[in-house]
PDB file of N, CA and C in Angstrom:
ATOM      1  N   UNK A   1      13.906 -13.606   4.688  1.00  0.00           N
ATOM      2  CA  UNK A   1      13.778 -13.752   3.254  1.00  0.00           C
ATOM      3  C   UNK A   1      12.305 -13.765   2.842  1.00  0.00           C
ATOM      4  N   UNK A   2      11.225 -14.569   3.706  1.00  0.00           N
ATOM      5  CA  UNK A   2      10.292 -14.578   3.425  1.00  0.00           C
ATOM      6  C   UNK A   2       9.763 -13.195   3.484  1.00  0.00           C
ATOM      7  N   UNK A   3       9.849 -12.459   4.259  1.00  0.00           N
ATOM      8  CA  UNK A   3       9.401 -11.048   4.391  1.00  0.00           C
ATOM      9  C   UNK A   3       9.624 -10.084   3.162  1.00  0.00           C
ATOM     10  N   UNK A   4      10.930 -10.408   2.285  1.00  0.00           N
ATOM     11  CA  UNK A   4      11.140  -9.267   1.560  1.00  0.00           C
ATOM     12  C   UNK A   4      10.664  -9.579   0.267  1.00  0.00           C
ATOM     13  N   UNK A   5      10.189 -11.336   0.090  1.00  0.00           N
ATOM     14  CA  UNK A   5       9.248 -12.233  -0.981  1.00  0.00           C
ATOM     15  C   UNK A   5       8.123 -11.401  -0.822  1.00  0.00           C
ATOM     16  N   UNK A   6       7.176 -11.589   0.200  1.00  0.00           N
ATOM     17  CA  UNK A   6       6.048 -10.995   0.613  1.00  0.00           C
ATOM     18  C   UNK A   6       5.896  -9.753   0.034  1.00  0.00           C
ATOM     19  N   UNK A   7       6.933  -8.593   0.639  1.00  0.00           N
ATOM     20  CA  UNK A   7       7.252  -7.529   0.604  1.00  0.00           C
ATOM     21  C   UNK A   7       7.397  -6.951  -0.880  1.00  0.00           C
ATOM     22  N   UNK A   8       7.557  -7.563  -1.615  1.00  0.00           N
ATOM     23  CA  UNK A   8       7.926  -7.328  -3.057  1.00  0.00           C
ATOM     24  C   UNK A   8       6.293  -7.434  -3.783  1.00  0.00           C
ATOM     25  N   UNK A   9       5.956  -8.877  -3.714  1.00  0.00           N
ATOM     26  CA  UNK A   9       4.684  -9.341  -4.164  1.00  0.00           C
ATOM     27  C   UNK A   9       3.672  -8.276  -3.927  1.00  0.00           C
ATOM     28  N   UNK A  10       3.103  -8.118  -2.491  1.00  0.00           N
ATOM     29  CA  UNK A  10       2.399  -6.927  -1.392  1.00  0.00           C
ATOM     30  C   UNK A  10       2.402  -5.429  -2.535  1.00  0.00           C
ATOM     31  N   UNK A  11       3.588  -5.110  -2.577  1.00  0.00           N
ATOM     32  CA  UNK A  11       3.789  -4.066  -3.587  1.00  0.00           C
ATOM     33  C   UNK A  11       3.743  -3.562  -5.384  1.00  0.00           C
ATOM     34  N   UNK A  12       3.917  -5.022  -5.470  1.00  0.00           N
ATOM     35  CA  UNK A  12       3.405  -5.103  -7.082  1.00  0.00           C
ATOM     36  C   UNK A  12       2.067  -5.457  -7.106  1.00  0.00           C
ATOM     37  N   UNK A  13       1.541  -5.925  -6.020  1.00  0.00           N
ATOM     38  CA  UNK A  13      -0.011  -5.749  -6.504  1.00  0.00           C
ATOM     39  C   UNK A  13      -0.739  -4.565  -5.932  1.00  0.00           C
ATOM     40  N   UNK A  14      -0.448  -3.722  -5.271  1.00  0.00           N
ATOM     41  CA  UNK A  14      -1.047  -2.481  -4.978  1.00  0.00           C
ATOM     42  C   UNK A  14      -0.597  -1.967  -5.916  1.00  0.00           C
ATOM     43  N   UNK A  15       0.846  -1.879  -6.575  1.00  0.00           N
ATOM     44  CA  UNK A  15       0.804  -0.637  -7.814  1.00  0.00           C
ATOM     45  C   UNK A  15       0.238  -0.815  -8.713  1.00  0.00           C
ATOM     46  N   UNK A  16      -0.301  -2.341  -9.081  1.00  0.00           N
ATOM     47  CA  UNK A  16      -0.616  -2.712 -10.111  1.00  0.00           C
ATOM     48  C   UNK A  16      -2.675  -2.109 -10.041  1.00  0.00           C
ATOM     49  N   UNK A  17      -2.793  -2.479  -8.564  1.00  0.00           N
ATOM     50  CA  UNK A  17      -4.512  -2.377  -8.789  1.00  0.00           C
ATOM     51  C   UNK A  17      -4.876  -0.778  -8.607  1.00  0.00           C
ATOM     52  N   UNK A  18      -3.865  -0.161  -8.216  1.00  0.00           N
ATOM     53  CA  UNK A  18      -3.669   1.052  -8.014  1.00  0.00           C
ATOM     54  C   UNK A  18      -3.289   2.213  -9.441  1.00  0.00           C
ATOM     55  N   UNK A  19      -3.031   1.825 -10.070  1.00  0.00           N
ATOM     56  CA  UNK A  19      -3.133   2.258 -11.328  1.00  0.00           C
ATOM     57  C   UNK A  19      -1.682   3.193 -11.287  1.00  0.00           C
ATOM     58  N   UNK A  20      -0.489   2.861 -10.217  1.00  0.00           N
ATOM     59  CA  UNK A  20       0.230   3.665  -9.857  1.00  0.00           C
ATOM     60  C   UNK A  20       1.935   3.794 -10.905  1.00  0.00           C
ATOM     61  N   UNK A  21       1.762   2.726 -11.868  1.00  0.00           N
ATOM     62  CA  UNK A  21       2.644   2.088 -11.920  1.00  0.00           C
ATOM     63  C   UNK A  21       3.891   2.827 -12.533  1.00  0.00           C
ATOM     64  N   UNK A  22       3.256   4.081 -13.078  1.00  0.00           N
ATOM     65  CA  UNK A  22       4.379   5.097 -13.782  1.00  0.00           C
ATOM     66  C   UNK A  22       4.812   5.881 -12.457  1.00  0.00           C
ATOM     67  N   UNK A  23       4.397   6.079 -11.357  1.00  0.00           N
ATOM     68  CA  UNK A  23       4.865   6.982 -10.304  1.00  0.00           C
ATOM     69  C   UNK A  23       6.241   7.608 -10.105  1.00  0.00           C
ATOM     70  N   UNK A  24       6.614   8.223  -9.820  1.00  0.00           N
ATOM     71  CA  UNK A  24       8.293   8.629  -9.706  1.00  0.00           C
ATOM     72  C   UNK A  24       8.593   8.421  -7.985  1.00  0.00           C
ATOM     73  N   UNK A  25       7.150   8.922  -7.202  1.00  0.00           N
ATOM     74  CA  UNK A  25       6.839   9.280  -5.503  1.00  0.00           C
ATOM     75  C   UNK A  25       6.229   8.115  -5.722  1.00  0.00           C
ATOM     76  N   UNK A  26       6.408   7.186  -4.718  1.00  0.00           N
ATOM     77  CA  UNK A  26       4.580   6.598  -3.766  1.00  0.00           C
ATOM     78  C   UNK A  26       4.665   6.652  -2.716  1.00  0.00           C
ATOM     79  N   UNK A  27       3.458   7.293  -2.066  1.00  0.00           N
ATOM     80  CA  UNK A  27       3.120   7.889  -0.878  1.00  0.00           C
ATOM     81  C   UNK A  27       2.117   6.308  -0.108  1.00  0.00           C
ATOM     82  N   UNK A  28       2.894   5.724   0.865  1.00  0.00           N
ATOM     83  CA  UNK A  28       2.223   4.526   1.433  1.00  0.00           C
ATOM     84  C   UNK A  28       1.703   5.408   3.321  1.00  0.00           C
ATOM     85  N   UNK A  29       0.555   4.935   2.885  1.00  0.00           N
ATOM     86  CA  UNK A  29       0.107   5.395   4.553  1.00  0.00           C
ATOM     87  C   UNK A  29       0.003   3.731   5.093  1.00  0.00           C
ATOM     88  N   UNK A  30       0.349   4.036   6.793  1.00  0.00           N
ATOM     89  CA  UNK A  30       0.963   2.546   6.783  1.00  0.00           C
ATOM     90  C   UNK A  30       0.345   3.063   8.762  1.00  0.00           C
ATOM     91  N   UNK A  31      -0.015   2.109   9.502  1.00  0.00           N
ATOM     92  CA  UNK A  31       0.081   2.258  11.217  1.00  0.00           C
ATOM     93  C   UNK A  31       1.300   1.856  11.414  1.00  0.00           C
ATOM     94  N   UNK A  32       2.198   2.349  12.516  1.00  0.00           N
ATOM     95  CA  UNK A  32       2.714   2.731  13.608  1.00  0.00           C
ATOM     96  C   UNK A  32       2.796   1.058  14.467  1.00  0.00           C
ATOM     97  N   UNK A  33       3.226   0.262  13.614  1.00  0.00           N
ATOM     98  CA  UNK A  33       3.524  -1.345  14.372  1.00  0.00           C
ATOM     99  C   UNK A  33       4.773  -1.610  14.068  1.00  0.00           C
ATOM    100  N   UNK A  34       5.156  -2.696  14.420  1.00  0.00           N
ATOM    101  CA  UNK A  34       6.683  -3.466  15.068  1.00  0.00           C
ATOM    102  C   UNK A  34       6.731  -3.947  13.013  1.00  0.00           C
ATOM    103  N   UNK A  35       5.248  -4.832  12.545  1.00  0.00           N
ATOM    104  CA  UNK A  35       6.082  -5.313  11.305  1.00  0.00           C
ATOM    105  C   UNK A  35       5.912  -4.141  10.239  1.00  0.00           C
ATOM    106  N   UNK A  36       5.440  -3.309  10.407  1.00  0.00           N
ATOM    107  CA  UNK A  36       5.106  -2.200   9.548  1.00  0.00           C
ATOM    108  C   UNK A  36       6.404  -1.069   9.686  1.00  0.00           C
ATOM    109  N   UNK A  37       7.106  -1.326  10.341  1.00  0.00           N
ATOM    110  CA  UNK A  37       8.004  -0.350  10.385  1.00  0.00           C
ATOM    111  C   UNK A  37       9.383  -1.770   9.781  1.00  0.00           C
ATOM    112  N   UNK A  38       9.010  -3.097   9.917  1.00  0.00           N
ATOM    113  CA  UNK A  38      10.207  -3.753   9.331  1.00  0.00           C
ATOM    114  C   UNK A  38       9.883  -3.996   7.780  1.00  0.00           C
ATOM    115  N   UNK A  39       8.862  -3.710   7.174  1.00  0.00           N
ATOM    116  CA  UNK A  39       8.192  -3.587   5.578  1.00  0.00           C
ATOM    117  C   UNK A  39       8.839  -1.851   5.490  1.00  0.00           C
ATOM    118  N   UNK A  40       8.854  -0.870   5.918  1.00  0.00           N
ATOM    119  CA  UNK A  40       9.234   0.102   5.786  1.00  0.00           C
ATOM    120  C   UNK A  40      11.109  -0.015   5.351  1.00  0.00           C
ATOM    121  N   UNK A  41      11.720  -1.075   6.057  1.00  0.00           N
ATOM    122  CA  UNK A  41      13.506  -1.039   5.820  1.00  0.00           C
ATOM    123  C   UNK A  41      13.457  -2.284   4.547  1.00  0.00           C
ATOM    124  N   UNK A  42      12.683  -2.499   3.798  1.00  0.00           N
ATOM    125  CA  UNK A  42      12.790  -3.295   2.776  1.00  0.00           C
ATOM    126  C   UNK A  42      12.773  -2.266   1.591  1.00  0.00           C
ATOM    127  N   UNK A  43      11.980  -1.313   2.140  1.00  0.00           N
ATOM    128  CA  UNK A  43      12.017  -0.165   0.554  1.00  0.00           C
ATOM    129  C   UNK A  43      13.136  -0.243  -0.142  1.00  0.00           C
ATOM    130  N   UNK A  44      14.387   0.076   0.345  1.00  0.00           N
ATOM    131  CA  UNK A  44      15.677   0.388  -0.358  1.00  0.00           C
ATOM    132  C   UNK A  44      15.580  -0.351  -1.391  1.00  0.00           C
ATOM    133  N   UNK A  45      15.775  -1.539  -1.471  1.00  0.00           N
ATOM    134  CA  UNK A  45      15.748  -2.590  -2.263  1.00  0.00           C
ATOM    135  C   UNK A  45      14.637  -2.280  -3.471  1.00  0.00           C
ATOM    136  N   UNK A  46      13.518  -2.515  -3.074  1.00  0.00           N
ATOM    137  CA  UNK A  46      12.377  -2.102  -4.036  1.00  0.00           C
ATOM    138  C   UNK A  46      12.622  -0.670  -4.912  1.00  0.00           C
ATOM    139  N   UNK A  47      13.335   0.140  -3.833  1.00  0.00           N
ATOM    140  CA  UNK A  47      13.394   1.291  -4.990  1.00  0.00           C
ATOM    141  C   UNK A  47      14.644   1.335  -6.044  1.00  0.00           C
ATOM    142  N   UNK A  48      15.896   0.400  -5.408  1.00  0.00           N
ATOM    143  CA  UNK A  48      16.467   0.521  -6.353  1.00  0.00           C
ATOM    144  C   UNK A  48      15.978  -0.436  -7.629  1.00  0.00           C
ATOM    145  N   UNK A  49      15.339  -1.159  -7.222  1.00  0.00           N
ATOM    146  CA  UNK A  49      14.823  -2.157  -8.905  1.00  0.00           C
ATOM    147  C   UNK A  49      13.991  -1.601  -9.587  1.00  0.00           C
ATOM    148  N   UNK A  50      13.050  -0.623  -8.716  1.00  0.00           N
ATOM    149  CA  UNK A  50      11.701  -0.203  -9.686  1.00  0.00           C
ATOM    150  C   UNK A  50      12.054   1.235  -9.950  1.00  0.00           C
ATOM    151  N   UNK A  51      13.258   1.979  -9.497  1.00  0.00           N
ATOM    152  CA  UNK A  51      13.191   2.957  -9.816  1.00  0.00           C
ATOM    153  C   UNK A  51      12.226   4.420  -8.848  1.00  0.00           C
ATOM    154  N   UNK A  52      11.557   3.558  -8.503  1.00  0.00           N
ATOM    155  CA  UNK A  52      10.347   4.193  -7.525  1.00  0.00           C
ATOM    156  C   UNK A  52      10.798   4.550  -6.204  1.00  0.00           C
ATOM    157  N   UNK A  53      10.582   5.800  -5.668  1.00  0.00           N
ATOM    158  CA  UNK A  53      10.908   6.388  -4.636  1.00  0.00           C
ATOM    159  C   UNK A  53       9.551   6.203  -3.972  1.00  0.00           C
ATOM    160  N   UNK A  54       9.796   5.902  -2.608  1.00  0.00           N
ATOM    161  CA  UNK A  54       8.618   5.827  -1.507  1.00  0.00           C
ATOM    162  C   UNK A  54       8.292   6.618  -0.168  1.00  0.00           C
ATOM    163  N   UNK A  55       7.324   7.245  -0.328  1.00  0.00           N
ATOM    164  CA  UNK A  55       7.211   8.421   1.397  1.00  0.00           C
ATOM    165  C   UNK A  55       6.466   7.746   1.817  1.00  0.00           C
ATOM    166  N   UNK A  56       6.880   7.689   3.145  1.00  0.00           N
ATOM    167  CA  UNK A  56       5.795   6.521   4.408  1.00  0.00           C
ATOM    168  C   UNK A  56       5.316   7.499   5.268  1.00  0.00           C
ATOM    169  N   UNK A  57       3.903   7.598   5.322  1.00  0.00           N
ATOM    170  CA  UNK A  57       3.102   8.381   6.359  1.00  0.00           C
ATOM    171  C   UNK A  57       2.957   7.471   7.647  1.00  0.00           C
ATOM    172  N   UNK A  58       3.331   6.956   8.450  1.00  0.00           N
ATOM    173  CA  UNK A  58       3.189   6.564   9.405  1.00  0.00           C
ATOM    174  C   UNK A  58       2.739   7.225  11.142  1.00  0.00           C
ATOM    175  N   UNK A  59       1.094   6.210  11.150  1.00  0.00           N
ATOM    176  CA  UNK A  59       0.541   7.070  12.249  1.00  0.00           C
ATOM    177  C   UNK A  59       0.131   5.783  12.786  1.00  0.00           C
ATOM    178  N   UNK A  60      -0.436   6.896  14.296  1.00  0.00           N
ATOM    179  CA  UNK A  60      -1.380   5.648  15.101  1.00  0.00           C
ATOM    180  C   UNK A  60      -2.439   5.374  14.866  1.00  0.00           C
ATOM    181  N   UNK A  61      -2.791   4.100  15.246  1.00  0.00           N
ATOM    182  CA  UNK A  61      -3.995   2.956  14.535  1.00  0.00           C
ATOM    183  C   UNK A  61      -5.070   4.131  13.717  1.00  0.00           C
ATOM    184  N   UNK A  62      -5.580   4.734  15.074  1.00  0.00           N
ATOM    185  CA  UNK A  62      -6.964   5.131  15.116  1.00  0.00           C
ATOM    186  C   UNK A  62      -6.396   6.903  14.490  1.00  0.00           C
ATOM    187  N   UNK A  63      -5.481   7.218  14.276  1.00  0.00           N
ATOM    188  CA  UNK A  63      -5.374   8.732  13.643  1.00  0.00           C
ATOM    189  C   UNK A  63      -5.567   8.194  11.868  1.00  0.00           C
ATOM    190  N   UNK A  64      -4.617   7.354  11.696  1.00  0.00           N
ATOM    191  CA  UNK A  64      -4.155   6.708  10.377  1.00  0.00           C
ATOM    192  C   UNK A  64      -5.977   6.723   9.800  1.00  0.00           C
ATOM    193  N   UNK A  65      -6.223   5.762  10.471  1.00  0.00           N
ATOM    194  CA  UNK A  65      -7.901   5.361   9.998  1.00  0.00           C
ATOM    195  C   UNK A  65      -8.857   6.518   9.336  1.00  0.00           C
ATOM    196  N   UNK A  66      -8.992   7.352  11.018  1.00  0.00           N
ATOM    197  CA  UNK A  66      -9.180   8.881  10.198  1.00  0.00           C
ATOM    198  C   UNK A  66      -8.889   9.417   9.265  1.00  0.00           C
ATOM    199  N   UNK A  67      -7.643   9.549   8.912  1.00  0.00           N
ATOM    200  CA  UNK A  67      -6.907  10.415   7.627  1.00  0.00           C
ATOM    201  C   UNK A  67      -7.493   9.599   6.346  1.00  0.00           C
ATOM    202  N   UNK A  68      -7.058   8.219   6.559  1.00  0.00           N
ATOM    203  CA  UNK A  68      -7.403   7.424   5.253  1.00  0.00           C
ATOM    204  C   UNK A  68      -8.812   7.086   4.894  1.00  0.00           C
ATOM    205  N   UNK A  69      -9.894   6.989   5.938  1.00  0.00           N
ATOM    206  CA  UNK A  69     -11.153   7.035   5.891  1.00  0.00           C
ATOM    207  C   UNK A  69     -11.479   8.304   5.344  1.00  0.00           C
ATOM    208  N   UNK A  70     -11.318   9.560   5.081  1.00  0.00           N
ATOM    209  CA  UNK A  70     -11.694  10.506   5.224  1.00  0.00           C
ATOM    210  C   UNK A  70     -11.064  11.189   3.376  1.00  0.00           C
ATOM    211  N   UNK A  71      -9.516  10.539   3.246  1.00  0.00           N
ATOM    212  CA  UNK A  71      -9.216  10.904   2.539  1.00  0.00           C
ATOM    213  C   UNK A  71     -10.250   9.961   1.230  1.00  0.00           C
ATOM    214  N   UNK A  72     -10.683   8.681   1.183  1.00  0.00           N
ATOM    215  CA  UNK A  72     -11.087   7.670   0.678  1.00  0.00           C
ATOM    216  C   UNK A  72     -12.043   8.724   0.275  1.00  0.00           C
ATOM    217  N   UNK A  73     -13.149   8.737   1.505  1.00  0.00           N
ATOM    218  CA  UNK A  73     -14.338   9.070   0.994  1.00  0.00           C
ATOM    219  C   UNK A  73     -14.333  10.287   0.213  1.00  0.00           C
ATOM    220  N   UNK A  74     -13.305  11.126   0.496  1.00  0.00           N
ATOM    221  CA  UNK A  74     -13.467  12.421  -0.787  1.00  0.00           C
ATOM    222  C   UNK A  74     -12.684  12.586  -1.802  1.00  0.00           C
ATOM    223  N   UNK A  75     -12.391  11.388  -1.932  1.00  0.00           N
ATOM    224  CA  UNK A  75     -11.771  10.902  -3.196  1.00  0.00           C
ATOM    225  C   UNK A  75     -10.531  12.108  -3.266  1.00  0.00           C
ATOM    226  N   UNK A  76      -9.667  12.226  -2.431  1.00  0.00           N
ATOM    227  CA  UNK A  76      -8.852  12.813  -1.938  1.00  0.00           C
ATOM    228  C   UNK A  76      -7.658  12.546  -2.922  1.00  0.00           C
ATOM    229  N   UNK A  77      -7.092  11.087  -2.898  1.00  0.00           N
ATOM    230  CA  UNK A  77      -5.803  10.999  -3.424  1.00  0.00           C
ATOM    231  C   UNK A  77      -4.832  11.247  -2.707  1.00  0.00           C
ATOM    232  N   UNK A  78      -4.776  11.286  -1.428  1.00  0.00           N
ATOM    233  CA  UNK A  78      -3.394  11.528  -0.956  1.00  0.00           C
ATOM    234  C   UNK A  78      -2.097  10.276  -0.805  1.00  0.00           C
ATOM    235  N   UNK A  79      -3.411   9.480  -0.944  1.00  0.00           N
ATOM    236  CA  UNK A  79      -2.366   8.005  -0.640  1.00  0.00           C
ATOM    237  C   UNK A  79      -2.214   7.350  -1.732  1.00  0.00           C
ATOM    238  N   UNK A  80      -1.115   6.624  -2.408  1.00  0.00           N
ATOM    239  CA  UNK A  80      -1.204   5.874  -3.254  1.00  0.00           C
ATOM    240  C   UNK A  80      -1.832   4.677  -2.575  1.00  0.00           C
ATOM    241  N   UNK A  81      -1.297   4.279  -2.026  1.00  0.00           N
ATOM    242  CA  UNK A  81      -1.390   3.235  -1.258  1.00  0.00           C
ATOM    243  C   UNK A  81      -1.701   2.875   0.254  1.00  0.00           C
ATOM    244  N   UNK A  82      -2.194   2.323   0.647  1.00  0.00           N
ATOM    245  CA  UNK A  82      -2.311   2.572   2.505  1.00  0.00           C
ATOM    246  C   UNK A  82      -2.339   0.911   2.651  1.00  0.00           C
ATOM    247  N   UNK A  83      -1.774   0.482   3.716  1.00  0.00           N
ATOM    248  CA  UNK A  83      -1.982  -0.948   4.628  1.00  0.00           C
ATOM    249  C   UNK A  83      -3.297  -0.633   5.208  1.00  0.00           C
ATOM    250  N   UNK A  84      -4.216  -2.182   5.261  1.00  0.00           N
ATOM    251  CA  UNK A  84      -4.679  -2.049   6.045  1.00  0.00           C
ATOM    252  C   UNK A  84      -5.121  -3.253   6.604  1.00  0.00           C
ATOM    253  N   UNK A  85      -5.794  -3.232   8.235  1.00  0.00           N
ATOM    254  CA  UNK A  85      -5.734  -4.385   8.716  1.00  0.00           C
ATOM    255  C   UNK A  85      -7.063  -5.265   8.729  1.00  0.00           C
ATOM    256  N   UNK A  86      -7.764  -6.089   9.438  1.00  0.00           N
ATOM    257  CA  UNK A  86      -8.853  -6.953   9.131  1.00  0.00           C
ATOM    258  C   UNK A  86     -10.025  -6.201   9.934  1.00  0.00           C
ATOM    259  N   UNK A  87      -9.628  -5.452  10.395  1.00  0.00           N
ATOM    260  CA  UNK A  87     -11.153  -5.085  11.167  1.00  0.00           C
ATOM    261  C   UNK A  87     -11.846  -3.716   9.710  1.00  0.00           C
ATOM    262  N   UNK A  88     -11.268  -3.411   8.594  1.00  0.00           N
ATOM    263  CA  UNK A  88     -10.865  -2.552   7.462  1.00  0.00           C
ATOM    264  C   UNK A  88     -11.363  -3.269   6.190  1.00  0.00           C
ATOM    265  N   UNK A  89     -11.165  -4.365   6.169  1.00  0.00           N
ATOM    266  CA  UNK A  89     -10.763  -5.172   5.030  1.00  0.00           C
ATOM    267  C   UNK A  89     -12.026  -5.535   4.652  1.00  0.00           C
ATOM    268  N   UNK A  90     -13.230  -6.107   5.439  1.00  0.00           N
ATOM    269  CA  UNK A  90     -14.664  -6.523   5.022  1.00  0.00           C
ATOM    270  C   UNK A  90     -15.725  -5.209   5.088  1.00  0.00           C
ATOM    271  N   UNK A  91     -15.073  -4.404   5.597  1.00  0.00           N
ATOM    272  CA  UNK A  91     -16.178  -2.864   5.063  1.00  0.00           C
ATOM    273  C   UNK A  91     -15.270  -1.956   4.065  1.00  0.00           C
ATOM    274  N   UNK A  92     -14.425  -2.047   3.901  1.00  0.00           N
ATOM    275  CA  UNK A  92     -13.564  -1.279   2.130  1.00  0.00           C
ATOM    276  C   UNK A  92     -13.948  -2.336   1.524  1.00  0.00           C
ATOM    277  N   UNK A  93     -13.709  -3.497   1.728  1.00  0.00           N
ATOM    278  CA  UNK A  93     -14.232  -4.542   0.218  1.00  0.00           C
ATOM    279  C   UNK A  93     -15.451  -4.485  -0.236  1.00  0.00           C
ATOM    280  N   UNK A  94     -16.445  -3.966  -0.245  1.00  0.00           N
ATOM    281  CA  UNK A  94     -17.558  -3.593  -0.348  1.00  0.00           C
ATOM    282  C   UNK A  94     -17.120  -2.605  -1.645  1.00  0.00           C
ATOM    283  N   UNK A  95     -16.623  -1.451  -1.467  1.00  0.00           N
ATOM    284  CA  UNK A  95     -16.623  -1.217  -2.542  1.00  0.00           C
ATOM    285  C   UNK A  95     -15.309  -0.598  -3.167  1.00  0.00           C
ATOM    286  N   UNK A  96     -14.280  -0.381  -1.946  1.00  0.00           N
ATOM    287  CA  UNK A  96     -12.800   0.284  -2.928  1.00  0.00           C
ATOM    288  C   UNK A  96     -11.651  -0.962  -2.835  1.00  0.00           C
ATOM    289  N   UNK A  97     -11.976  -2.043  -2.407  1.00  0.00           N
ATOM    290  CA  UNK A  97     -10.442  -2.906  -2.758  1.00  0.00           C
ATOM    291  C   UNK A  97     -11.546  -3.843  -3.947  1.00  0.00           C
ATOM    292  N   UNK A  98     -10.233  -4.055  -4.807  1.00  0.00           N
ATOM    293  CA  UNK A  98     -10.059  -4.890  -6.131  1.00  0.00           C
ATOM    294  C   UNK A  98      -9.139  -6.002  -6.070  1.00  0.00           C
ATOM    295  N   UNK A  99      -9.915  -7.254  -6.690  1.00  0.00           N
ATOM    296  CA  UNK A  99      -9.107  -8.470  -6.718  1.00  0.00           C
ATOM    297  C   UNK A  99      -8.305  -8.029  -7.590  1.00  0.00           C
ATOM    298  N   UNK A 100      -7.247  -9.484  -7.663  1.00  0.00           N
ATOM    299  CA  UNK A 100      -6.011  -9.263  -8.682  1.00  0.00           C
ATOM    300  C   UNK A 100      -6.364 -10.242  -9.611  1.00  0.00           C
ATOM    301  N   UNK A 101      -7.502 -11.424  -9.441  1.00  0.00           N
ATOM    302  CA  UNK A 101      -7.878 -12.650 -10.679  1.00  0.00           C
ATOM    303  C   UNK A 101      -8.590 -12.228 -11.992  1.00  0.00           C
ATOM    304  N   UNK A 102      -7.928 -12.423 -13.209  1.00  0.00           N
ATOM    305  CA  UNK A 102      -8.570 -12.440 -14.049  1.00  0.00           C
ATOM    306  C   UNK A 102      -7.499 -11.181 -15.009  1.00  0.00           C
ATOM    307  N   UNK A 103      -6.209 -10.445 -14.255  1.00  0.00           N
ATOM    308  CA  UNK A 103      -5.456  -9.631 -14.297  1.00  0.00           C
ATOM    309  C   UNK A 103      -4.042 -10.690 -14.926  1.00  0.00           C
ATOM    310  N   UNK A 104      -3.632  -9.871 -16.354  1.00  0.00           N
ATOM    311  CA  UNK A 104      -2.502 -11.238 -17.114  1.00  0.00           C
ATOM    312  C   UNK A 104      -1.240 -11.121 -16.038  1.00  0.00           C
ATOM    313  N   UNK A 105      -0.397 -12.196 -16.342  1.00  0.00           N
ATOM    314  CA  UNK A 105       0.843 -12.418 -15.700  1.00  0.00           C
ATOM    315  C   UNK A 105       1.854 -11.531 -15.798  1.00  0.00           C
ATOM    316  N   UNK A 106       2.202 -11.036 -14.882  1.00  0.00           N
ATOM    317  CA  UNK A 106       3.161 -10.001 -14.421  1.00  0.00           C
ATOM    318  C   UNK A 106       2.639  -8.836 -14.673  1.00  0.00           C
ATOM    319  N   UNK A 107       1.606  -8.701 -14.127  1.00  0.00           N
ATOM    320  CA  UNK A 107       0.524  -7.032 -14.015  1.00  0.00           C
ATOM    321  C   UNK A 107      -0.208  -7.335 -12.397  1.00  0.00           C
ATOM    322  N   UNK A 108       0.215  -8.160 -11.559  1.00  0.00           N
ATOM    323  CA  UNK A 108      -0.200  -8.898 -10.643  1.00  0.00           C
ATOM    324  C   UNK A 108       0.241  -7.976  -9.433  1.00  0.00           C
TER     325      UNK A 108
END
C-alpha cells in the first residue's frame, strides 16, 4: 500500500514540475531494478484515474545514464520524465531538478 501512496505522490510531482500535465503519452525512462520494475505494475491504476497513458523505457544503469545525460544536455525531450538515483541527484540539482515548495496545493 505504501508503495502505490508513494507511487502516486512520485508521479504527481514530476508531472506537475514537468510541465507535463495535459499529456495523453508519458514517456518515463526508468533503470532496469527489482523496485523499478514493481513502480512500473502500479501504472494501471494511475492511468486509469488520470487518464494518462505511460511508455517505460527501461535500460541498464550505465546505458539509461547515457541516453538521459545526453538527451538532457541537448535539450532533446525525449523523456517526460526519468528516475533517478543519488549518485545523479547532487550534479542535476545544480541546475535541471526543481523543488516542489512554494507550488499551491494540489499542483504538488
Amino acid at each position: 500500500m505504501y508503495a502505490k501512496h508513494a507511487f502516486r505522490a512520485g508521479m504527481a510531482c514530476y508531472l506537475t514540475a514537468a510541465g507535463i500535465a495535459q499529456a495523453d503519452v508519458i514517456t518515463i525512462a526508468t533503470v532496469n531494478n527489482g523496485d523499478m520494475i514493481r513502480m512500473q505494475g502500479l501504472t494501471g491504476d494511475f492511468a486509469e484515474k488520470t487518464g494518462h497513458q505511460i511508455e517505460w523505457m527501461t535500460l541498464e544503469e550505465n546505458v539509461l545514464r547515457q541516453r538521459v545525460t545526453t538527451d538532457i544536455s541537448a535539450k532533446g525531450g525525449q523523456f517526460d520524465i526519468m528516475t533517478i538515483g543519488m549518485y545523479e541527484t547532487p550534479i542535476w540539482g545544480r541546475e535541471w531538478l526543481a523543488g516542489t515548495a512554494g507550488r499551491p496545493a494540489g499542483r504538488l
